[in-house]
C-alpha atoms as a PDB file:
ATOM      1  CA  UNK A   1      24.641 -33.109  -8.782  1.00  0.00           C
ATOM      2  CA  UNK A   2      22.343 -30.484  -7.103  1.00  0.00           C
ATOM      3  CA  UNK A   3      20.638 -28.272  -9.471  1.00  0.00           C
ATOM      4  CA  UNK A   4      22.140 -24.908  -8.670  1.00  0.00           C
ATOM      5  CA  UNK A   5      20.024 -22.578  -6.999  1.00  0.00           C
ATOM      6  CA  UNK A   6      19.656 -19.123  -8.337  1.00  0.00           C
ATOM      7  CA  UNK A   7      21.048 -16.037  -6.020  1.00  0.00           C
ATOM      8  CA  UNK A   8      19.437 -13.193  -7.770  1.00  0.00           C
ATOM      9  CA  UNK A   9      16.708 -12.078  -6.676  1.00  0.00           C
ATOM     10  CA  UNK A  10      13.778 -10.024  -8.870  1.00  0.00           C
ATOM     11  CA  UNK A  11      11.474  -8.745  -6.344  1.00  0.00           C
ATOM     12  CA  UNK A  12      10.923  -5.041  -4.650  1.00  0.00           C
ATOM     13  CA  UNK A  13       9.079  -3.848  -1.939  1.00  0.00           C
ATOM     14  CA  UNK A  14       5.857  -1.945  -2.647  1.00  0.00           C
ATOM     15  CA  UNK A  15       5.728   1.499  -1.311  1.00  0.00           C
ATOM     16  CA  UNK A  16       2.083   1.515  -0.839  1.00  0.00           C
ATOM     17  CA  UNK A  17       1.545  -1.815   1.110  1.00  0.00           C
ATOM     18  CA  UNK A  18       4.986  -2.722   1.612  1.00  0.00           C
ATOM     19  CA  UNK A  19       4.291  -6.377  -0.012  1.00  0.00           C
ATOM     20  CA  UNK A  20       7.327  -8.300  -1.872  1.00  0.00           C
ATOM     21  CA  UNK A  21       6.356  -8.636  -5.502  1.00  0.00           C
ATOM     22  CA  UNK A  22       8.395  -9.225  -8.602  1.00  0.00           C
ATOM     23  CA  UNK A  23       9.503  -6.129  -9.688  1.00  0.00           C
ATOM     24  CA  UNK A  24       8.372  -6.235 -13.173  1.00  0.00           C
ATOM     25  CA  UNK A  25       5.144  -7.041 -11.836  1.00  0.00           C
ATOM     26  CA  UNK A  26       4.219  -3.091 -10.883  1.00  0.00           C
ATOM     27  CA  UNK A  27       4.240   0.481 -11.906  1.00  0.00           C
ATOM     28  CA  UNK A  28       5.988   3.257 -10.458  1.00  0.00           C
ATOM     29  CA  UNK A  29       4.698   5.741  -8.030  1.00  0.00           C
ATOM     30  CA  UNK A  30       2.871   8.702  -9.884  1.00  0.00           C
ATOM     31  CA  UNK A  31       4.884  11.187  -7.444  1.00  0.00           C
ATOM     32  CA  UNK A  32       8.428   9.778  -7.056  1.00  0.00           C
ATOM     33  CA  UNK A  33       8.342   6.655  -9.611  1.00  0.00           C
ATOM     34  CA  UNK A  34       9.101   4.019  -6.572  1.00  0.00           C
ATOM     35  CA  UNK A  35       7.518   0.635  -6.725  1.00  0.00           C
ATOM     36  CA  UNK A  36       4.100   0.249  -6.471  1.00  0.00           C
ATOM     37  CA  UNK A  37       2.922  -3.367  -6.758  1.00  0.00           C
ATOM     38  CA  UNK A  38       0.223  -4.753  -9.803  1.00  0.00           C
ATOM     39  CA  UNK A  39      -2.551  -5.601  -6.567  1.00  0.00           C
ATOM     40  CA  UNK A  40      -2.506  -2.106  -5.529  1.00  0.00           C
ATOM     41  CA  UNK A  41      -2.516  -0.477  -9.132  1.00  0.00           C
ATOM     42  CA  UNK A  42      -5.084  -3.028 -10.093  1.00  0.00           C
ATOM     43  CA  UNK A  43      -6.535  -1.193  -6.702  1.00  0.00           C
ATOM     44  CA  UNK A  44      -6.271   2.001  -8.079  1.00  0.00           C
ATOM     45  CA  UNK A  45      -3.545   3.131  -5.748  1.00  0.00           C
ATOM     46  CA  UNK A  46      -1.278   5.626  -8.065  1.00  0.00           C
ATOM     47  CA  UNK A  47       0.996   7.140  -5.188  1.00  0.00           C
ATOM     48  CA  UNK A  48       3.294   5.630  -2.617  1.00  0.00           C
ATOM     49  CA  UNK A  49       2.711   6.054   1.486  1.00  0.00           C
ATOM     50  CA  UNK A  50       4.892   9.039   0.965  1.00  0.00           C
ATOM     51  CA  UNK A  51       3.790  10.813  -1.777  1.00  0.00           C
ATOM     52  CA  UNK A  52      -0.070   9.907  -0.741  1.00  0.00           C
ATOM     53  CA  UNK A  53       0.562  12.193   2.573  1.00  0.00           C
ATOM     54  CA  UNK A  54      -1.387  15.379   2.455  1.00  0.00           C
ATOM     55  CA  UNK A  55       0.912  18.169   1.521  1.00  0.00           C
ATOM     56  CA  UNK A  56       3.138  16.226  -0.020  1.00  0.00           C
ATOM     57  CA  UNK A  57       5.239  17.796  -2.982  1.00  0.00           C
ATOM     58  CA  UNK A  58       3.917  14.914  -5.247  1.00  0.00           C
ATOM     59  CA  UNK A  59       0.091  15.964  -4.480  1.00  0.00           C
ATOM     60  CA  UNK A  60       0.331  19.620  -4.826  1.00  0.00           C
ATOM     61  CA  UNK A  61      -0.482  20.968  -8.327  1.00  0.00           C
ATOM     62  CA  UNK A  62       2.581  21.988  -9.889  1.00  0.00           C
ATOM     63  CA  UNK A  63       1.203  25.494 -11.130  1.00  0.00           C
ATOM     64  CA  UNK A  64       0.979  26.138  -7.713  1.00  0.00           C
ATOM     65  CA  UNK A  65      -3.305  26.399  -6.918  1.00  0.00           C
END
């Protein structure tokens, strides 16, 4: 017998770098909570490609200054 190989798969696409990490290896995205992987937090990235464009809703204060 073959050992059965497993054909679920716990990895996710960083939003900042777009590497495939396991998913519980990361935080979310300050702005939108997507998957950031543990190399860029340990980087000090907080904020996916999206959210990190200026004038993005997720950069703007939220009281507005």
């Amino acid at each position: 017998m073959h050992p059965r190989e497993r054909k679920e798969k716990d990895a996710m696409i960083c939003r900042a770098c777009g590497r495939e990490e396991r998913a519980s290896e990361g935080y979310p995205c300050q702005g939108c909570g997507t998957f950031i992987c543990l190399i860029c937090s340990f980087r000090g990235v907080v904020l996916c490609q999206d959210c990190a464009v200026p004038g993005s809703p997720a950069v703007e204060p939220a009281d507005g200054r």
